[in-house]
Protein backbone atom coordinates (compact mmCIF):
# COMPACT_ATOMS: atom_id res chain seq x y z
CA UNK A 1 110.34 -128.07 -209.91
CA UNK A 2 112.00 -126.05 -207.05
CA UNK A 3 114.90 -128.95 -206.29
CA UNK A 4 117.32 -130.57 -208.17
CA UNK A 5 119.66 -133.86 -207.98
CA UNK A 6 123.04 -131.77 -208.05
CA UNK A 7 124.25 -128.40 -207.22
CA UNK A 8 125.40 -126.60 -210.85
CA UNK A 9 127.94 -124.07 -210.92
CA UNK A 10 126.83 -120.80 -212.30
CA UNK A 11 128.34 -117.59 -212.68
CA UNK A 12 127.25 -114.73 -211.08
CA UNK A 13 129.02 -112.13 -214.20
CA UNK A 14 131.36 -112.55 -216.77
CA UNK A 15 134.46 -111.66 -217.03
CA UNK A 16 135.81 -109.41 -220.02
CA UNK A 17 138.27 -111.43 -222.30
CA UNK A 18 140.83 -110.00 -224.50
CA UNK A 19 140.64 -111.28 -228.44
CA UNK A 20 143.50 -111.48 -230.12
CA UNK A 21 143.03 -110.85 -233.84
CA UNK A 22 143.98 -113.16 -237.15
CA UNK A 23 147.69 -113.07 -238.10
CA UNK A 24 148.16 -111.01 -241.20
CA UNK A 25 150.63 -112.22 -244.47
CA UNK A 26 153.28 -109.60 -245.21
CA UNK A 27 152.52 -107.30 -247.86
CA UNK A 28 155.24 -107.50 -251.26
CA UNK A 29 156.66 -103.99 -251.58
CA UNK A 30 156.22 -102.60 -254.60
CA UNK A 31 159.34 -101.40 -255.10
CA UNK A 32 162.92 -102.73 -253.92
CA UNK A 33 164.42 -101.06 -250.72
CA UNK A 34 167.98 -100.93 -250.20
CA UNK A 35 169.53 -102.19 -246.89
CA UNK A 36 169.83 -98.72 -245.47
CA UNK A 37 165.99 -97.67 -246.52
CA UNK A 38 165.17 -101.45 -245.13
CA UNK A 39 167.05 -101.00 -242.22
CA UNK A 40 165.56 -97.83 -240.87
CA UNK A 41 162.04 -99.08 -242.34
CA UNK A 42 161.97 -102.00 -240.29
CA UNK A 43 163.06 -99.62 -236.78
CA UNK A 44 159.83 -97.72 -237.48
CA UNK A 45 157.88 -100.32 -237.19
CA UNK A 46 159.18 -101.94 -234.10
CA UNK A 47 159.05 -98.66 -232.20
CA UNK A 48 155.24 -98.43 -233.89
CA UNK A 49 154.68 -101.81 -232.53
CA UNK A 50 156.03 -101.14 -229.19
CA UNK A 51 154.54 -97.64 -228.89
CA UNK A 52 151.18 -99.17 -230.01
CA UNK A 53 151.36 -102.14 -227.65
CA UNK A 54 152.52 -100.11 -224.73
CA UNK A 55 149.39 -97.89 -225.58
CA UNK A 56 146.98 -100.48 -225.43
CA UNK A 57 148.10 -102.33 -221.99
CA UNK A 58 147.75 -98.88 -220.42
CA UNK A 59 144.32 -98.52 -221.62
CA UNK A 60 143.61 -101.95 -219.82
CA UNK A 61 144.93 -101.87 -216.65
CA UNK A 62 143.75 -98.38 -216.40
CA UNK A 63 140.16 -99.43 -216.37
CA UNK A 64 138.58 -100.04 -213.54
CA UNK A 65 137.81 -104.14 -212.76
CA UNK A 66 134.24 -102.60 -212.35
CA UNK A 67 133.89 -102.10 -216.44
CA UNK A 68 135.54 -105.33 -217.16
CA UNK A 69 133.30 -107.67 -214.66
CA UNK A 70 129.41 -107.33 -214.39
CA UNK A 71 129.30 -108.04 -210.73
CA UNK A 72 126.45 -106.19 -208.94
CA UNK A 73 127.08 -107.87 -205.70
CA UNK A 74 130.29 -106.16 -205.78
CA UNK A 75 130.30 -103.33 -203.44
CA UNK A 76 127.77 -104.83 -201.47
CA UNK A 77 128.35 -104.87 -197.54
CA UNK A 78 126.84 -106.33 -195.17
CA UNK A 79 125.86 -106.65 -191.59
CA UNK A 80 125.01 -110.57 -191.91
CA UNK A 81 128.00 -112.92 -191.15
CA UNK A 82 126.09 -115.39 -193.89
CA UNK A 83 124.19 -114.91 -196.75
CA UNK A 84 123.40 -116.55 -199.66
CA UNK A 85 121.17 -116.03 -202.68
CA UNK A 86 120.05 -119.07 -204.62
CA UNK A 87 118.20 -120.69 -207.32
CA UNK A 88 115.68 -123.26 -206.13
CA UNK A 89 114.75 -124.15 -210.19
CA UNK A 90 118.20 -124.49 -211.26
CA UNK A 91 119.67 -125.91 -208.27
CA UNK A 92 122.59 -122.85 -208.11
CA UNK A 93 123.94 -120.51 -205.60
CA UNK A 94 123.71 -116.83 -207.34
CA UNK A 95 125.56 -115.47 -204.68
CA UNK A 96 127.46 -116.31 -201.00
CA UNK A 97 129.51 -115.03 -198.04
CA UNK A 98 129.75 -117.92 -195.83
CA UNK A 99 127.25 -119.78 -197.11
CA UNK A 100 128.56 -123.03 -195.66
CA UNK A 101 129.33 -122.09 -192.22
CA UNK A 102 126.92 -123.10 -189.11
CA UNK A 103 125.04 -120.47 -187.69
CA UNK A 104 122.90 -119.87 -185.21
CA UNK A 105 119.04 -120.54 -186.86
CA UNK A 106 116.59 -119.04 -184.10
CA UNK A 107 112.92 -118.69 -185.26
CA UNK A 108 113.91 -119.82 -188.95
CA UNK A 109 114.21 -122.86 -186.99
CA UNK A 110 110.41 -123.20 -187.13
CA UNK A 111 110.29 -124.16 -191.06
CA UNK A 112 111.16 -127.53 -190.15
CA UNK A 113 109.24 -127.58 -187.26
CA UNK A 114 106.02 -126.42 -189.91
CA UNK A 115 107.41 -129.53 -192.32
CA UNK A 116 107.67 -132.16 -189.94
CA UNK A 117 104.44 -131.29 -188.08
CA UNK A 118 102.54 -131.09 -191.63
CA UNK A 119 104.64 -134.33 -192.74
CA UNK A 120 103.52 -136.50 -189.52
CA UNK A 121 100.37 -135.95 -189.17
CA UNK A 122 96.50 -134.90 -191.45
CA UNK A 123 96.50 -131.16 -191.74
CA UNK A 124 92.85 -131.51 -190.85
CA UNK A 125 93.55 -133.09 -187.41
CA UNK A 126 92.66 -130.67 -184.36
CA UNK A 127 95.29 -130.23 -181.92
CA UNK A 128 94.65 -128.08 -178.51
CA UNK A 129 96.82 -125.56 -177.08
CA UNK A 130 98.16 -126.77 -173.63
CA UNK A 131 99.17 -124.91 -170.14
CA UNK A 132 102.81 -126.42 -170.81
CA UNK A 133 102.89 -125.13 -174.85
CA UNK A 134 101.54 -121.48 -173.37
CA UNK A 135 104.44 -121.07 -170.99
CA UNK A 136 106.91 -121.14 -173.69
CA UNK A 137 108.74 -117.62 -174.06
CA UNK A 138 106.71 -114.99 -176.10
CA UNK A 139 102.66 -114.05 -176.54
CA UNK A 140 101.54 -114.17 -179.54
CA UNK A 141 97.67 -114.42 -178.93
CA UNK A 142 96.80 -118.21 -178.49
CA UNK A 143 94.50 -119.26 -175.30
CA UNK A 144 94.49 -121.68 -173.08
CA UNK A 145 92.67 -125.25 -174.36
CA UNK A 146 91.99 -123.06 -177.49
CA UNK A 147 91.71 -125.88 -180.48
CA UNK A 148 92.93 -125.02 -183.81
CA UNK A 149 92.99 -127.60 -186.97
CA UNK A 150 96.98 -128.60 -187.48
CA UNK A 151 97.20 -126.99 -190.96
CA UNK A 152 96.07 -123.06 -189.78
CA UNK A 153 98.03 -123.82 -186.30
CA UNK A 154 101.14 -124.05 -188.52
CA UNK A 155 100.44 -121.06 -191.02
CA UNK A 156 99.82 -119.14 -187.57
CA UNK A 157 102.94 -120.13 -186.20
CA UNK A 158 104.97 -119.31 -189.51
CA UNK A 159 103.88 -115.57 -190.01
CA UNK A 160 103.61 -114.90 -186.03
CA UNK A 161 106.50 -116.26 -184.98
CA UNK A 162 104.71 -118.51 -182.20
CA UNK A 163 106.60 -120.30 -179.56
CA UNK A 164 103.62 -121.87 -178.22
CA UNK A 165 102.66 -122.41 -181.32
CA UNK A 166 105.84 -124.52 -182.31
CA UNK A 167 105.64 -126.27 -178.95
CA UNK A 168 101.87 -127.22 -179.32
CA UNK A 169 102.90 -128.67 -182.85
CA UNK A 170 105.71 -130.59 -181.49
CA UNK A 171 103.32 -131.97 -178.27
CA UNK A 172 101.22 -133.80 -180.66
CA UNK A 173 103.86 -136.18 -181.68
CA UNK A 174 106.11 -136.09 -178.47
CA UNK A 175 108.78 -133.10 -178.17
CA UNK A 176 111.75 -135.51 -177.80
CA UNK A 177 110.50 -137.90 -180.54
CA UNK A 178 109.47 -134.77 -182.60
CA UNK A 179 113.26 -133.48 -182.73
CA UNK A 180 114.41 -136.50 -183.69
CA UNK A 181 112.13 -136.37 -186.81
CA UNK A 182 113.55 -133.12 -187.14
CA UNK A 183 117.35 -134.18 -187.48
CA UNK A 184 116.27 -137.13 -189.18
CA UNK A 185 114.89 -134.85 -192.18
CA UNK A 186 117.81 -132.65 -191.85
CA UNK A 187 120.02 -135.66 -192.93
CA UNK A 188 117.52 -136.97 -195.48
CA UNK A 189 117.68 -133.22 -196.99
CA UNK A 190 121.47 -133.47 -196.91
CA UNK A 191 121.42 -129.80 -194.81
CA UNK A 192 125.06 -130.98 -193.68
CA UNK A 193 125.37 -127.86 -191.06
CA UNK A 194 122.02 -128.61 -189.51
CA UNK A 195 121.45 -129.73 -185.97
CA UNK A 196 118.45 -129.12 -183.97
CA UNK A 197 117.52 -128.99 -179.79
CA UNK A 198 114.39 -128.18 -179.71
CA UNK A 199 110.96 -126.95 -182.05
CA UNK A 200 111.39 -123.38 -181.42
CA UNK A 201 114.43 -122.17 -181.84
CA UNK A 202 114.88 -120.57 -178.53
CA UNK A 203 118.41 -120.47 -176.78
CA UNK A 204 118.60 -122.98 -174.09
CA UNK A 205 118.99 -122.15 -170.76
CA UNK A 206 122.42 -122.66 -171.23
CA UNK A 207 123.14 -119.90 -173.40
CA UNK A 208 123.94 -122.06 -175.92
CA UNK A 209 121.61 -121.52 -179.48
CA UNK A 210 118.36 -124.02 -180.12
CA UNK A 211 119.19 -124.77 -183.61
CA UNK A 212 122.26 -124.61 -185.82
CA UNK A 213 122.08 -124.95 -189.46
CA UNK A 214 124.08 -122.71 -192.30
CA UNK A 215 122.70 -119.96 -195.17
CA UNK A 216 122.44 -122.65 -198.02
CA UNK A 217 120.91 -125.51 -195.53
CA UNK A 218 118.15 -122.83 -195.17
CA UNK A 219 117.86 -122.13 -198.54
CA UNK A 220 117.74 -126.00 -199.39
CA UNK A 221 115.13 -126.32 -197.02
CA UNK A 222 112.86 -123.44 -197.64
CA UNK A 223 112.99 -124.98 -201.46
CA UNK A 224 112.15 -127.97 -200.21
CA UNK A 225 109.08 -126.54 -198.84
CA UNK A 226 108.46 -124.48 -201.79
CA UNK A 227 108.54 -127.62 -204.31
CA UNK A 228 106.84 -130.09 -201.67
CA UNK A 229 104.03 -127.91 -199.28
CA UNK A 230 103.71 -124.36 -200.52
CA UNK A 231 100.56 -123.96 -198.85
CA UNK A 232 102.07 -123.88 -195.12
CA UNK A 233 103.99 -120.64 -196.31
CA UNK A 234 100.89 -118.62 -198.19
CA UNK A 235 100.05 -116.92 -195.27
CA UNK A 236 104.25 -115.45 -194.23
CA UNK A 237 103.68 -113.06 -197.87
CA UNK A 238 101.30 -110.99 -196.06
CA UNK A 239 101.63 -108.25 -193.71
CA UNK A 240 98.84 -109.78 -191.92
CA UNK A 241 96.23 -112.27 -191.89
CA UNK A 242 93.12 -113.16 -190.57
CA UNK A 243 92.02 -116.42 -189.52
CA UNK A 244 89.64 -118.12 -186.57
CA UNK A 245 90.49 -120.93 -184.57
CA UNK A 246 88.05 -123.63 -184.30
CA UNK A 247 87.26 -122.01 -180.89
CA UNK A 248 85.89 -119.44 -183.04
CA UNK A 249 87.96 -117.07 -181.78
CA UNK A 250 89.54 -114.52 -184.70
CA UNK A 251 93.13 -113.88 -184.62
CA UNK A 252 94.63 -111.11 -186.62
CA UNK A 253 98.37 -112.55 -187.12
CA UNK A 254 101.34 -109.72 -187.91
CA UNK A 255 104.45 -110.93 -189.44
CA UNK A 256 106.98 -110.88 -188.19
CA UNK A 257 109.12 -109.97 -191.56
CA UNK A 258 108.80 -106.39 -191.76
CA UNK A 259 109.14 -106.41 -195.44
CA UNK A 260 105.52 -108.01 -195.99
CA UNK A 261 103.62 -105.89 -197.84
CA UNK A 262 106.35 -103.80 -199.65
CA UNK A 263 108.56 -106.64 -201.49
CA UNK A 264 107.27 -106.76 -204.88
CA UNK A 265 106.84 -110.93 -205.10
CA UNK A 266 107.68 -112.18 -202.27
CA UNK A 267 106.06 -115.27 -201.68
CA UNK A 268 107.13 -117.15 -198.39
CA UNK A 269 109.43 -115.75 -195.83
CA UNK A 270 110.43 -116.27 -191.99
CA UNK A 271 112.44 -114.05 -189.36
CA UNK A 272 114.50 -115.13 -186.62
CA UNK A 273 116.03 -113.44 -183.91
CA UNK A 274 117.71 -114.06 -180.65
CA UNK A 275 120.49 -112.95 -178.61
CA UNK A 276 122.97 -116.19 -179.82
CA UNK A 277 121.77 -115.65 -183.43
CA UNK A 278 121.34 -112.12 -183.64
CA UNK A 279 118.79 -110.96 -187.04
CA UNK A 280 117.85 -113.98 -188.96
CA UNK A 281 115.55 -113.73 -192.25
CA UNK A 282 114.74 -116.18 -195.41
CA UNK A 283 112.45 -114.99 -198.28
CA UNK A 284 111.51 -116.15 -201.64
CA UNK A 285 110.28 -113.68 -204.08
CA UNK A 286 109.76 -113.99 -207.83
CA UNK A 287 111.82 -111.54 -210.11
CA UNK A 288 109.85 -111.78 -212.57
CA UNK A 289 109.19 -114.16 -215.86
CA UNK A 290 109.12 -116.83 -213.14
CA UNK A 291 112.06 -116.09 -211.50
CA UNK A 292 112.01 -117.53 -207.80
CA UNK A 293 114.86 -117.13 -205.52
CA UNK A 294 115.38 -117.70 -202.28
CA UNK A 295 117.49 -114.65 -199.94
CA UNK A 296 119.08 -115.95 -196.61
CA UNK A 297 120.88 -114.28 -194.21
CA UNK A 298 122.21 -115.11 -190.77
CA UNK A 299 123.90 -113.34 -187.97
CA UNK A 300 122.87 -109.67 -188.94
CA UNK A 301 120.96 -107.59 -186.46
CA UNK A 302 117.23 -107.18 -185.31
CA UNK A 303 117.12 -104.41 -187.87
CA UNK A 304 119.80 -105.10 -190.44
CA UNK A 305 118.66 -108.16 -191.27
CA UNK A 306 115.70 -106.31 -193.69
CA UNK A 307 118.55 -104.03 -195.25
CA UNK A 308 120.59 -107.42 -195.83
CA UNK A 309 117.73 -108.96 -197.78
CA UNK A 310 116.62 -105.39 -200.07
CA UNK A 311 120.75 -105.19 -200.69
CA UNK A 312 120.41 -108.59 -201.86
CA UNK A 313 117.39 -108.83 -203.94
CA UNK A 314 118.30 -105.39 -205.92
CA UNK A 315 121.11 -106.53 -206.68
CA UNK A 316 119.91 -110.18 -208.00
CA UNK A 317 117.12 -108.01 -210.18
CA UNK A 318 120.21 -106.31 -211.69
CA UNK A 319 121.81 -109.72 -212.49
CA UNK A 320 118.68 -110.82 -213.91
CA UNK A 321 118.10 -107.40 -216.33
CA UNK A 322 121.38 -107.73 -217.50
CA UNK A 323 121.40 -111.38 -219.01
């Protein structure tokens, strides 16, 4: 399963230690000393000692902190103000930089939109596109009055991006109401730096961001998904994908997350971008051997955001290789 009960503290590398070896009994000489030969004999072998000893702590602070801790996040940098890199199946963070700290979400906003929508209501129901839904900010290809069944509406609004999308999905239960549901399952999911204003993510009018939420309440959620309704997220793995309305009318959706199509297992993913929250992206790939983990990062740019992530993830598959 994706989530746990309780965050576990991991590790990301180990730290070299020092052993210190066995004490040794003296040796009986095998012949008697005098003072003078005793004397002198036991000066050689405190200098010895000392020469040895100095020896030895110059050959370990001389090495570079790189040899004695496996850390291949190290001399990572980023654009992202927040990132994190975590382990839905063991419940752990692998890796963080302001991982607590609330950021603007944008379009990542529009996982729990896709949650609560698939939550409330059958994802066979149809739901219709409406004039009010269309004049939200953006085009991504829907029509007025089009109808679409509630589970493809979602996967469509996922990999596109959709505003009107996200607003049609909110319309069937009531905007207000349907934000509401949204903080509610924000609390229930314990995703402490979470607030939202609205479905889509959008900055208000105001200037002020449409969502709020940190790097590990994203990560929390997106496992959430993951372990509870995978299938809404099949469709953000792939550069693009085909699917007709029940208006029979074929849409060929283009994600959004650049990296679809070249990241070696990813599985889910979703961008967000605005000019409050700057490049947002969240993806889960698998490593490998059934290895899932989840990348976020927050407050990057438009671009950097997909440098962020490929930083992150090589650097996780190095963790991983050397275990």
């Amino acid at each position: 399963m994706f989530m746990s009960q309780q965050l576990t503290s991991w590790p990301t590398w180990e730290s070299a230690g020092l052993r210190t070896c066995p004490s040794t009994k003296p040796l009986k000489p095998i012949m008697k000393l005098n003072i003078i030969h005793k004397g002198a004999f036991l000066i050689a072998a405190i200098a010895a000692v000392f020469w040895v000893g100095q020896n030895i702590s110059h050959q370990v602070a001389e090495q570079p902190i790189e040899q004695l801790v496996k850390n291949p996040y190290l001399n990572i940098i980023l654009e992202a103000e927040s990132a994190v890199v975590y382990d839905p199946d063991e419940n752990r963070i692998l890796y963080s930089h302001n991982a607590y700290q609330s950021m603007p979400l944008a379009s990542v906003t529009k996982i729990m939109t896709a949650v609560v929508a698939y939550e409330s209501d059958s994802p066979w129901q149809e739901v219709i596109i409406d004039a009010e839904s269309l004049a939200t900010e953006g085009d991504s290809g829907l029509h007025r009055d089009e109808r679409w069944q509630l589970a493809d509406l979602i996967k469509f609004t996922l990999i596109t991006s959709s505003n009107a999308g996200a607003a049609t999905l909110a319309a069937v239960a009531g905007t207000d109401n349907f934000v509401v549901k949204m903080n509610e399952l924000a609390g229930q999911l314990s995703l402490e730096q979470t607030h939202f204003n609205n479905p889509t993510g959008l900055d208000l009018p105001s200037g002020q961001a449409g969502s709020y939420g940190s790097a590990f309440d994203v990560a929390k959620l997106m496992g959430y998904t993951l372990a509870n309704h995978p299938e809404i997220l099949t469709a953000t793995k792939e550069a693009n994908w085909s699917i007709i309305s029940d208006s029979s009318l074929n849409h060929i959706a283009s994600n959004t997350n650049r990296l679809a199509g070249y990241l070696p297992g990813l599985f889910a993913s979703k961008t967000g971008y605005t000019i409050a929250a700057g490049g947002n992206l969240a993806v889960a790939v698998d490593l490998g051997l059934r290895e899932p983990v989840i990348v976020v990062v927050l407050g990057s740019s438009e671009e950097g955001r997909f440098r962020d992530v490929s930083k992150l993830l090589n650097a996780t598959s190095q963790l991983f290789n050397n275990r």
